[in-house]
Protein backbone atom coordinates (compact mmCIF):
# COMPACT_ATOMS: atom_id res chain seq x y z
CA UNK A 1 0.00 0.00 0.00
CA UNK A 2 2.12 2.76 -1.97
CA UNK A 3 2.97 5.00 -0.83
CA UNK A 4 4.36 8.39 0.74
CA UNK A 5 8.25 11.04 3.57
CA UNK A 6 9.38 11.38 6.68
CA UNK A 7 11.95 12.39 9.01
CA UNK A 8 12.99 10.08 11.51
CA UNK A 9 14.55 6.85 11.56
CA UNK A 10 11.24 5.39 11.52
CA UNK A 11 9.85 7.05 8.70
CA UNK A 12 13.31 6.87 6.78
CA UNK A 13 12.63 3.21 7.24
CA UNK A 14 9.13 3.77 6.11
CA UNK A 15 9.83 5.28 3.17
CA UNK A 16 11.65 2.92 1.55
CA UNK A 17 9.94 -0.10 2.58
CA UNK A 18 6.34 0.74 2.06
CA UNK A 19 4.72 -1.09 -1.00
CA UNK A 20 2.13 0.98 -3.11
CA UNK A 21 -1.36 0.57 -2.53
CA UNK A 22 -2.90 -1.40 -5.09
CA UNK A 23 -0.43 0.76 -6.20
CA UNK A 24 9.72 2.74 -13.53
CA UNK A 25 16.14 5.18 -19.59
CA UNK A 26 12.90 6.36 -20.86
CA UNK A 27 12.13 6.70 -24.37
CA UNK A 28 13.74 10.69 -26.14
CA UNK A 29 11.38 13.15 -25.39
CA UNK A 30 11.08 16.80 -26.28
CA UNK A 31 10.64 19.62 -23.78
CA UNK A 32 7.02 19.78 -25.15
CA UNK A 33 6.53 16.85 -24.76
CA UNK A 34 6.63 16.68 -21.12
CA UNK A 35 4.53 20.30 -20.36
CA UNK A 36 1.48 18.04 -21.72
CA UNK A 37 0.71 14.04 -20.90
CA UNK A 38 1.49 11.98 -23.40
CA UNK A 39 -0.90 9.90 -24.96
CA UNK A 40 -2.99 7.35 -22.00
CA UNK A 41 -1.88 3.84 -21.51
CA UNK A 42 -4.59 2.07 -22.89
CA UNK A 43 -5.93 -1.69 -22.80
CA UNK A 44 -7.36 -3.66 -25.91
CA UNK A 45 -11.28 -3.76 -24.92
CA UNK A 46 -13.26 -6.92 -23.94
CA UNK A 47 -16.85 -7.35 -23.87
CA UNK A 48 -19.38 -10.05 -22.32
CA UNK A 49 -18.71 -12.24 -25.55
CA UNK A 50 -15.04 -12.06 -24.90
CA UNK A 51 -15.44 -13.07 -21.61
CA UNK A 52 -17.85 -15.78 -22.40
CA UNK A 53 -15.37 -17.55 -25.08
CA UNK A 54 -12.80 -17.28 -22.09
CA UNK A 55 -10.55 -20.78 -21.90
CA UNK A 56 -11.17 -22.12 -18.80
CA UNK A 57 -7.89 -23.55 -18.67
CA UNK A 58 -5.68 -21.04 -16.40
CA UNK A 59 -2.52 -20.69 -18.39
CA UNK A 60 -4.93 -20.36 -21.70
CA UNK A 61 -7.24 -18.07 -20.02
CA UNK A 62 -3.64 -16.05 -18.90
CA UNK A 63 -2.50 -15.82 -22.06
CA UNK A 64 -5.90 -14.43 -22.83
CA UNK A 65 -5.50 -11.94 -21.34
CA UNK A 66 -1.93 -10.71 -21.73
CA UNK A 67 -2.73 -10.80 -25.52
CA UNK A 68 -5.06 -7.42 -24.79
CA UNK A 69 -1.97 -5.52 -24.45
CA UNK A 70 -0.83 -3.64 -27.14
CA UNK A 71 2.64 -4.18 -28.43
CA UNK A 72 3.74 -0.32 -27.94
CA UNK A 73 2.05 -0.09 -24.43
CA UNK A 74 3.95 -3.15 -23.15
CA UNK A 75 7.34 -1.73 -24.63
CA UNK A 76 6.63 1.60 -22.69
CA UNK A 77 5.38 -0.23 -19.32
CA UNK A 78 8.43 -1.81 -19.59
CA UNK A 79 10.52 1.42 -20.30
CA UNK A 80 8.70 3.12 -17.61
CA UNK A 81 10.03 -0.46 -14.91
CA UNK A 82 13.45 -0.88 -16.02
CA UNK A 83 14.14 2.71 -15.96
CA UNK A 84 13.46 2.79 -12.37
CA UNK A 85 15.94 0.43 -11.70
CA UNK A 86 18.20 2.85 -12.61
CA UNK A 87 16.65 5.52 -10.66
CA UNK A 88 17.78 3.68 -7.60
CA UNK A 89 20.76 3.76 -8.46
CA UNK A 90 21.13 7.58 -8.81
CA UNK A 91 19.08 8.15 -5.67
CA UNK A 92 21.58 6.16 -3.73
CA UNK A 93 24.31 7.88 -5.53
CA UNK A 94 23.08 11.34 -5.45
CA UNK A 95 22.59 11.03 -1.53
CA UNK A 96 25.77 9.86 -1.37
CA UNK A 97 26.88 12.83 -2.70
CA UNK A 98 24.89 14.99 -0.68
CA UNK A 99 26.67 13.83 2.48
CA UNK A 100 30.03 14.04 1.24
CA UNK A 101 29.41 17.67 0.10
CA UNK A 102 27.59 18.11 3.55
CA UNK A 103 30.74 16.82 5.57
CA UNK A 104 33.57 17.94 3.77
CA UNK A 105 35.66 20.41 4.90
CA UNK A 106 33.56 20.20 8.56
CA UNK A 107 30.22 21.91 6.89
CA UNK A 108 27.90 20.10 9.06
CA UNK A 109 30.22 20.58 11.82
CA UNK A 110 29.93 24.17 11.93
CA UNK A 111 26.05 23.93 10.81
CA UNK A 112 25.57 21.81 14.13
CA UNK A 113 27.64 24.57 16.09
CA UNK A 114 25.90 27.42 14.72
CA UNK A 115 22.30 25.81 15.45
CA UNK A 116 23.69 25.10 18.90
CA UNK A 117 24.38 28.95 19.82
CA UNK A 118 20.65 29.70 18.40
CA UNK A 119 19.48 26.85 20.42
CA UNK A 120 21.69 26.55 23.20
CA UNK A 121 20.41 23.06 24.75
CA UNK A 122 21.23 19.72 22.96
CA UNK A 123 17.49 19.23 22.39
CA UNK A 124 16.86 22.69 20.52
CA UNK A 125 20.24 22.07 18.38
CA UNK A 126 19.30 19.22 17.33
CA UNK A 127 15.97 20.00 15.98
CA UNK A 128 17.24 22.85 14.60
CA UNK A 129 19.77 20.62 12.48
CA UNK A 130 17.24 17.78 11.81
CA UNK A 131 15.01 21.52 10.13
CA UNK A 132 18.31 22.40 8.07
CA UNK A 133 19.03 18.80 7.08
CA UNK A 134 15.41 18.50 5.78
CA UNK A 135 16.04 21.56 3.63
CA UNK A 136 19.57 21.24 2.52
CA UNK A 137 18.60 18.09 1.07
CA UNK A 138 15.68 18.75 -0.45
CA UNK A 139 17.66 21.48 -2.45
CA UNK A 140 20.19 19.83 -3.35
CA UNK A 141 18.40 16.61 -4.57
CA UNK A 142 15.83 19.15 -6.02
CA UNK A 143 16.50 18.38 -10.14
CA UNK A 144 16.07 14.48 -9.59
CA UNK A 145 12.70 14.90 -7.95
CA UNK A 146 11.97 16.87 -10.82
CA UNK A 147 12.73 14.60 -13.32
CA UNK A 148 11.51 11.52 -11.43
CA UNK A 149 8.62 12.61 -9.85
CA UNK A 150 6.99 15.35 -12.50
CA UNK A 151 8.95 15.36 -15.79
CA UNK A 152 9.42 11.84 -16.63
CA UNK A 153 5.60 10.97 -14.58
CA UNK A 154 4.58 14.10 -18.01
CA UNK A 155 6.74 11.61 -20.51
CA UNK A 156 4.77 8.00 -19.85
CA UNK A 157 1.23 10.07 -19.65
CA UNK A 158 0.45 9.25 -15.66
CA UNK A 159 1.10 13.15 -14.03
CA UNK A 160 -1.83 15.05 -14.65
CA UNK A 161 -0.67 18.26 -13.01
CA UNK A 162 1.29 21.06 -15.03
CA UNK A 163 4.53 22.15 -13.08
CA UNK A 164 2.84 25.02 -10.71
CA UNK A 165 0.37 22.79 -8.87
CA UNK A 166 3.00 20.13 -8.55
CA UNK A 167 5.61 22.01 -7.12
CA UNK A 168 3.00 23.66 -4.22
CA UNK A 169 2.70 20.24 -3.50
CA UNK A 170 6.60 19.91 -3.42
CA UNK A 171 6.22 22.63 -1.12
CA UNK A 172 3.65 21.52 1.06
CA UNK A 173 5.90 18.10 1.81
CA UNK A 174 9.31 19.76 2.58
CA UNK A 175 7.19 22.09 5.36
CA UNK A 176 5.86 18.12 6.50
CA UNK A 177 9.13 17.08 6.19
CA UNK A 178 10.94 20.06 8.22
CA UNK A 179 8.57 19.56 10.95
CA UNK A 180 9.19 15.58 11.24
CA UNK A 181 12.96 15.78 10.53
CA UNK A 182 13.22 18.45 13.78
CA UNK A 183 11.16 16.43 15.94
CA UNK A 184 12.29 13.06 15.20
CA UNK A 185 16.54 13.91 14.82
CA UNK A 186 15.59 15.61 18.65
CA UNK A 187 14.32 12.53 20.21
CA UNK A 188 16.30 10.08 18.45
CA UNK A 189 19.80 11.72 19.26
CA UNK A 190 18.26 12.06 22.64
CA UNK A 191 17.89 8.57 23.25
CA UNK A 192 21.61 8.00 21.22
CA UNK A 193 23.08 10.32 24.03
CA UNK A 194 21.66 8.38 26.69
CA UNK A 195 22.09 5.05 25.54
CA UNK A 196 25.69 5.19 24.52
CA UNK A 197 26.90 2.21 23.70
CA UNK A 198 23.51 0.13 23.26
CA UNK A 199 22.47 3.39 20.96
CA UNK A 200 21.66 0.64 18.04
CA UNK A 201 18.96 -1.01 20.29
CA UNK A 202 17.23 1.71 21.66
CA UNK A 203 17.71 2.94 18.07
CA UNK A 204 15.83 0.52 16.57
CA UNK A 205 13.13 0.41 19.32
CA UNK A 206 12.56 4.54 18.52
CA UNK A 207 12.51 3.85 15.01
CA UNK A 208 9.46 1.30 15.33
CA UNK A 209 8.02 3.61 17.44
CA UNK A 210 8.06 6.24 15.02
CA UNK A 211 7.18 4.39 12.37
CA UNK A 212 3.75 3.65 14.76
CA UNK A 213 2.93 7.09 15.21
CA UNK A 214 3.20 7.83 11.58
CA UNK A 215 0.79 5.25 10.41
CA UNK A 216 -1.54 6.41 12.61
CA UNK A 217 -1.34 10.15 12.22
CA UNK A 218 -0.68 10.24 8.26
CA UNK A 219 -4.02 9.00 6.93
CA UNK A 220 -5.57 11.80 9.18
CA UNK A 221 -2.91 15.15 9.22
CA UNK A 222 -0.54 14.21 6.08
CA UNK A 223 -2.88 13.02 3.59
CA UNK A 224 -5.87 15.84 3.62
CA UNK A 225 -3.00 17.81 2.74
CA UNK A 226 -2.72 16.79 -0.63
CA UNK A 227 -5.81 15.13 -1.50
CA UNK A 228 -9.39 15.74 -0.69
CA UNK A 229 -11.55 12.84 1.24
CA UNK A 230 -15.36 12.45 1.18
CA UNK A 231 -17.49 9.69 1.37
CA UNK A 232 -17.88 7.37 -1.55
CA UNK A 233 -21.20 9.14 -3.38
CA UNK A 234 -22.34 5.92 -5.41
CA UNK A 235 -24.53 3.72 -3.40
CA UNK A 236 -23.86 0.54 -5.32
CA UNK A 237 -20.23 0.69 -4.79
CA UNK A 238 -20.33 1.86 -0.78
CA UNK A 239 -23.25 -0.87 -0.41
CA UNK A 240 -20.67 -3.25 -2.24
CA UNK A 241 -17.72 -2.67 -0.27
CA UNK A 242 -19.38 -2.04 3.00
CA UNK A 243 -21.09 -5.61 2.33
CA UNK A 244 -17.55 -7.47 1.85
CA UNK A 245 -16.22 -5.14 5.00
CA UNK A 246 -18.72 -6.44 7.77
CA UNK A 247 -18.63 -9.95 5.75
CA UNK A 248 -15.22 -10.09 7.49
CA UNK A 249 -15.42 -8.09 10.51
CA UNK A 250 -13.38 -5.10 9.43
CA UNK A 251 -15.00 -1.79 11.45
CA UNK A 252 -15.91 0.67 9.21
CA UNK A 253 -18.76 2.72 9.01
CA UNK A 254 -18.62 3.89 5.60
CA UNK A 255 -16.12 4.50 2.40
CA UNK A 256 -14.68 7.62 1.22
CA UNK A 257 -12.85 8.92 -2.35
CA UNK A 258 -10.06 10.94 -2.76
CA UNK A 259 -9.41 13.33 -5.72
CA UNK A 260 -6.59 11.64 -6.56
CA UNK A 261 -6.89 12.34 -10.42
CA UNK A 262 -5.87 15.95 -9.99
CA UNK A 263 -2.66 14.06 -9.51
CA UNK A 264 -2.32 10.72 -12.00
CA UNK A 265 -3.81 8.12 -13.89
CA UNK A 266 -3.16 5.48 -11.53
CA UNK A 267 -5.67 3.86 -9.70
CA UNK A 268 -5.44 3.06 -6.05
CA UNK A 269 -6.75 2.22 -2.78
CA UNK A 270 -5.84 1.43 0.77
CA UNK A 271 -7.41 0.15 4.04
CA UNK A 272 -5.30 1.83 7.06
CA UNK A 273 -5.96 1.08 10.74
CA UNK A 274 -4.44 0.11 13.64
CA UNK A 275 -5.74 -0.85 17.16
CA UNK A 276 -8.97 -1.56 16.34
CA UNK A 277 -9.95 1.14 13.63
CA UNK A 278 -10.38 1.55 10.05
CA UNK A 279 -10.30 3.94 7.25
CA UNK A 280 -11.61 2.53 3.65
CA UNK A 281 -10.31 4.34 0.87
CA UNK A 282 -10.37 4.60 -3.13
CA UNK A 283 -9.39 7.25 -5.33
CA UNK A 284 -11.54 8.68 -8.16
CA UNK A 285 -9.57 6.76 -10.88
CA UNK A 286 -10.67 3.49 -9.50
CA UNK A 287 -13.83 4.78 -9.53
CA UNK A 288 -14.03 4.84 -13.10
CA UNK A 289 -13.73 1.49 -13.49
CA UNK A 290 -16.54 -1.42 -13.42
CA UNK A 291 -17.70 -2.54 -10.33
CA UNK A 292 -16.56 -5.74 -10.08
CA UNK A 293 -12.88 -4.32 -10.66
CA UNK A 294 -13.90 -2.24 -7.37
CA UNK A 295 -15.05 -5.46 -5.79
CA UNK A 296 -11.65 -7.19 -6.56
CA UNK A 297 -9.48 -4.50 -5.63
CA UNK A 298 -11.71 -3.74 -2.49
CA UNK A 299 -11.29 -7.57 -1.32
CA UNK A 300 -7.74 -7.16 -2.06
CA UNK A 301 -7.31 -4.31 0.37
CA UNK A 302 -9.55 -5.73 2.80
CA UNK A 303 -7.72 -9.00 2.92
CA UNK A 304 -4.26 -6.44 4.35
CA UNK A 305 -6.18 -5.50 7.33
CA UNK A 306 -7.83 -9.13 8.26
CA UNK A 307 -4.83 -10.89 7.59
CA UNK A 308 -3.25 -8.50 10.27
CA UNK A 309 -0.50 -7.25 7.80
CA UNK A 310 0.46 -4.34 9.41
CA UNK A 311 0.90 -5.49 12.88
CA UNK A 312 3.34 -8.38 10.88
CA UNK A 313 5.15 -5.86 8.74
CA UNK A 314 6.14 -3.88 12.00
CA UNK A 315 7.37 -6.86 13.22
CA UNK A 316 9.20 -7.65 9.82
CA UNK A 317 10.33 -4.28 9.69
CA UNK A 318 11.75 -4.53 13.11
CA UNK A 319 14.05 -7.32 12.63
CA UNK A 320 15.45 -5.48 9.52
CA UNK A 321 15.11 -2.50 11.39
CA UNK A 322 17.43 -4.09 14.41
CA UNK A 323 19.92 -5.67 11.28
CA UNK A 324 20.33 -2.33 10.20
CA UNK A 325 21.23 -0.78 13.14
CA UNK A 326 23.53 -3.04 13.93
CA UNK A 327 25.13 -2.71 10.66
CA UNK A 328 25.05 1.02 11.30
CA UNK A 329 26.77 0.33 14.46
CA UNK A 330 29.65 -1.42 12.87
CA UNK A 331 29.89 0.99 9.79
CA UNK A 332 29.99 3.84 12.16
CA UNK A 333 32.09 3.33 14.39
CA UNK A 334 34.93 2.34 11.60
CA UNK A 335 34.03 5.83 9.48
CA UNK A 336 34.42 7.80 12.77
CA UNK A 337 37.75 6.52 13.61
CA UNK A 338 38.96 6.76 10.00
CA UNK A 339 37.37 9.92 9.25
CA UNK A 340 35.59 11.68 12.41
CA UNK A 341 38.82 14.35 12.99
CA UNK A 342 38.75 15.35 9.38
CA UNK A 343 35.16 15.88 9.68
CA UNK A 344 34.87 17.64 12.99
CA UNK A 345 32.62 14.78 14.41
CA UNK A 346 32.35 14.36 17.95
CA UNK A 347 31.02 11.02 17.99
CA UNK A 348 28.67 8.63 16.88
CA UNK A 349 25.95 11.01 19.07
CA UNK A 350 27.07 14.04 17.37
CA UNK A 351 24.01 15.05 15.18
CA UNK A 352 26.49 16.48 12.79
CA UNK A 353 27.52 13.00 11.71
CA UNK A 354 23.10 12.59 11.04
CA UNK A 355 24.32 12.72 6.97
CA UNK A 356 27.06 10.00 7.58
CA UNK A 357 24.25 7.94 9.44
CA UNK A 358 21.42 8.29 6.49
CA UNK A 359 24.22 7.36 4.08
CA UNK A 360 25.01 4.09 5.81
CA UNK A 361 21.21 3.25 6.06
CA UNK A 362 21.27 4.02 2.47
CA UNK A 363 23.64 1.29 1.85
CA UNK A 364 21.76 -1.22 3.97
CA UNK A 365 18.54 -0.95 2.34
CA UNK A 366 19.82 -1.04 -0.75
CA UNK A 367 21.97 -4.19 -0.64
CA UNK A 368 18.73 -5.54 1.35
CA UNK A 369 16.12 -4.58 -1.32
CA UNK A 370 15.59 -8.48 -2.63
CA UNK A 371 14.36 -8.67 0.56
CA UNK A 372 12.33 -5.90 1.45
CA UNK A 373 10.14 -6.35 -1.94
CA UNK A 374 10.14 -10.06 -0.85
CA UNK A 375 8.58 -9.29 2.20
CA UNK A 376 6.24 -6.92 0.66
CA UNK A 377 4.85 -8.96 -2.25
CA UNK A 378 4.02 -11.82 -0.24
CA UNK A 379 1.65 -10.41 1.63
CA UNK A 380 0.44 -8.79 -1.99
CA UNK A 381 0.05 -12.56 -2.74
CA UNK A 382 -1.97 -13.33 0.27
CA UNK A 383 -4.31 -10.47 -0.32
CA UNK A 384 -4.53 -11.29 -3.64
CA UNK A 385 -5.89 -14.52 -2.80
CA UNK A 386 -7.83 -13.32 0.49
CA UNK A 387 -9.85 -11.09 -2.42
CA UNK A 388 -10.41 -13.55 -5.22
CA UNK A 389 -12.47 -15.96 -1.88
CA UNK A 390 -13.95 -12.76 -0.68
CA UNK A 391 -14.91 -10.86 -4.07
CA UNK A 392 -15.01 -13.73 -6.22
CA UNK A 393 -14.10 -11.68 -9.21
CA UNK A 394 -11.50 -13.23 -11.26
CA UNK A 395 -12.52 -10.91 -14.34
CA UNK A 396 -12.63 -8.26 -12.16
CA UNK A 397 -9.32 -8.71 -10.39
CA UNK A 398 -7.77 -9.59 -13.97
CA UNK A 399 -9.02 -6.55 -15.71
CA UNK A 400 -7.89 -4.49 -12.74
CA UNK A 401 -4.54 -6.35 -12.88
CA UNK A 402 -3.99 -4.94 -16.62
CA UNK A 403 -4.29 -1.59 -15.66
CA UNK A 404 -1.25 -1.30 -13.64
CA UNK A 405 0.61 -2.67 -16.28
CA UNK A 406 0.64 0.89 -16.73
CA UNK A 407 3.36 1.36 -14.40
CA UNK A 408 4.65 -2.48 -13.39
CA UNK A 409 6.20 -4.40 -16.27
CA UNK A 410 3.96 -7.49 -16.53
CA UNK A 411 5.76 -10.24 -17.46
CA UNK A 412 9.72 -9.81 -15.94
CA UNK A 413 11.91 -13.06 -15.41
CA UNK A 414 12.07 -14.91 -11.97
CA UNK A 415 15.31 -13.10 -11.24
CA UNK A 416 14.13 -9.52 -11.82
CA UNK A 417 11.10 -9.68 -10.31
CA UNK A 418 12.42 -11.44 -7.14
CA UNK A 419 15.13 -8.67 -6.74
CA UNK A 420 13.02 -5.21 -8.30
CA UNK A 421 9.50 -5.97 -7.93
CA UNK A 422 7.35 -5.18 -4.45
CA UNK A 423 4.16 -6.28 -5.88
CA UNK A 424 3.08 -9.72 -8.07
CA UNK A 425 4.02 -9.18 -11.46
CA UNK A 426 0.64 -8.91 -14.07
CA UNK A 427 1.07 -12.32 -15.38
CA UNK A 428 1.08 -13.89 -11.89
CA UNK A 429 -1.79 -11.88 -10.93
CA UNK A 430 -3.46 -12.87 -13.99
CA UNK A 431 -3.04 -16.68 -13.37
CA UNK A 432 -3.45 -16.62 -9.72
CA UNK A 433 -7.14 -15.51 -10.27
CA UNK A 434 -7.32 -17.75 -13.54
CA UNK A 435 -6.63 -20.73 -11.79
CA UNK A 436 -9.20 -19.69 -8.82
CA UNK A 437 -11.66 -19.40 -11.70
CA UNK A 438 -11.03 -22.67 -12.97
CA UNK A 439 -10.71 -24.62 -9.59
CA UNK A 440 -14.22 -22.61 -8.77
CA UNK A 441 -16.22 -22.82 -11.80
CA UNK A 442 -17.30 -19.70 -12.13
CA UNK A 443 -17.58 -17.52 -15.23
């Protein structure tokens, strides 16, 4: 459930382990080209005839429907995949070189002295750091978001927003971001100080914490702030996915939209909750598609909050969590005693060395990505298959399935798509609910 940035350890960890909701070198393109979409990913249509001649063999049925993509919009989902792959890359890269331009010659040193004569006790410098860090970054890392997130989003059709809306929205993050970043660098070198030597444990257990307290206050502070939420206004679908809700026990009182389209193409949804509550969401793209699509994708999302997959990916999270601490740990305290002096660092609790620290959790998660988008996509696989039993839409779920071929290449090898992919890829999808059909008998 993709997506969204953050400024503690937590939410660092949050960010780049967090799947999409139902939720990447790109083809030359002109400069006009990208200040208008390009032309919408589209899907060869089907009909109730097509569906009746339907093999009811899976792999045939599969194969069925993989043949209703279009040559030219597979080449350019897959275009749009692979070039993310590189876009890793130069993330990791690029904020590599943000914290070697940030501690060279001392500059974070004497940023962390000059925040601690404005705020004079450890607490205040530090928040004022985590504020600068926040910013500093997000300037410096400025024309990558631009490409990644706006320009090249323009290039494959899914943006929908010129460049002034999306950059007030650019705008309205970093203030999020500033905000988190003081608060959480505050408390967590805080609890470094404090610990000392056992920083990496208590580390960790702040980090979960965190990452708590942001699931639960996002859906209700973070997200209004982009997107507007009201309840669903067509009666068929809220009766629909209110029905499969209470089929299952999930407490919810009702299902809301979000404007989403203002935005992208993609279509998306999300059940959030924890300790007993529940927020049903879908955004106005999904809308637009046939009910039993909404059904499938509905029972999909449902199936993350009965199977309990938040409360497990917290406890995932905080195993890799405690790994990467402990790597941190180790990586630390070998960079400080090479390179500390020649950066001014005081220490490992010095919240100077906070760019050093990113840049090692940087590392971590990305030799560990195979495994993070393991962890991820199999509990996509068990909601996948919690929906098809409580939708029972295997058109549905299909059809729905083809539309994010949009953005996910559908039909990778066994090798990419264990190592780059957080999410089923199409095919798999596609069979999965093929072979539910068959097995079931349904139409």
């Amino acid at each position: 459930m993709k997506v969204v940035r953050s400024a503690t350890v937590a939410a660092w960890l949050a960010l780049s382990l967090a799947g999409g909701a139902w939720a990447q070198a790109a083809p030359a393109a002109s400069q006009a080209a990208a200040s208008a979409p390009a032309p919408s990913f589209h899907v060869r249509p089907a009909d109730d005839a097509w569906h009746a001649r339907l093999p009811r063999d899976a792999d045939a049925a599969t194969q069925a429907y993989l043949e209703r993509l279009p040559a030219d919009a597979v080449a350019r989902s897959n275009a749009y995949f692979e070039g993310g792959y590189w876009l890793q890359l130069w993330n990791f890269l690029l904020g590599l070189g943000v914290t070697w331009l940030l501690l060279r010659g001392g500059l974070s040193a004497r940023v962390r002295d000059a925040c601690a004569r404005i705020g004079r006790v450890a607490v205040a410098r530090d928040a004022l750091y985590g504020a600068f860090f926040a910013l500093a970054s997000w300037v410096l890392t400025l024309p990558l978001t631009v490409y990644q997130g706006w320009y090249r989003e323009r290039q494959y059709g899914m943006a929908t927003q010129t460049l002034g809306p999306w950059f007030a929205e650019q705008l309205i993050g970093l203030g999020v971001s500033i905000v988190m970043f003081a608060l959480g660098t505050a408390l967590f070198y805080a609890v470094m100080r404090r610990a000392r030597e056992r920083w990496w444990i208590w580390g960790t257990a702040v980090a979960m914490a965190m990452l708590v307290l942001l699931i639960v206050v996002a859906p209700v502070a973070i997200d209004p702030l982009f997107n507007t939420y009201k309840p669903v206004s067509d009666p068929a679908v809220r009766s629909a996915v209110l029905a499969m809700a209470r089929a299952d026990g999930v407490p919810v009182a009702d299902v809301h939209e979000f404007d989403a389209s203002k935005q992208t193409t993609r279509v998306s949804a999300n059940v959030s909750g924890l300790f007993g509550t529940a927020a049903v969401r879908l955004n106005d793209n999904l809308l637009r598609t046939s009910l039993p699509e909404i059904r499938a994708v509905m029972g999909h999302e449902l199936g993350h909050y009965v199977l309990n997959h938040a409360y497990k990916s917290l406890c995932e999270l905080a195993l890799l969590a405690l790994a990467g601490f402990m790597f941190a740990k180790w990586a630390m305290d070998e960079l400080l005693h090479r390179l500390g002096a020649a950066w001014a660092l005081q220490g490992v609790a010095d919240v100077a060395g906070l760019p050093l620290l990113l840049a090692v959790f940087s590392a971590f998660l990305l030799v560990t990505t195979p495994i993070i988008n393991t962890i991820v996509r199999t509990q996509e696989i068990e909601a996948d298959r919690f929906g098809l039993n409580l939708a029972r839409e295997p058109n549905g779920f299909a059809e729905a399935a083809l539309k994010l071929t949009e953005y996910r290449k559908p039909d990778p090898g066994p090798i990419e798509e264990f190592v780059f992919f957080d999410h089923p890829a199409t095919r798999h999808r596609i069979h999965d609910a093929m072979q539910w059909r068959e097995a079931m008998g349904t139409p």
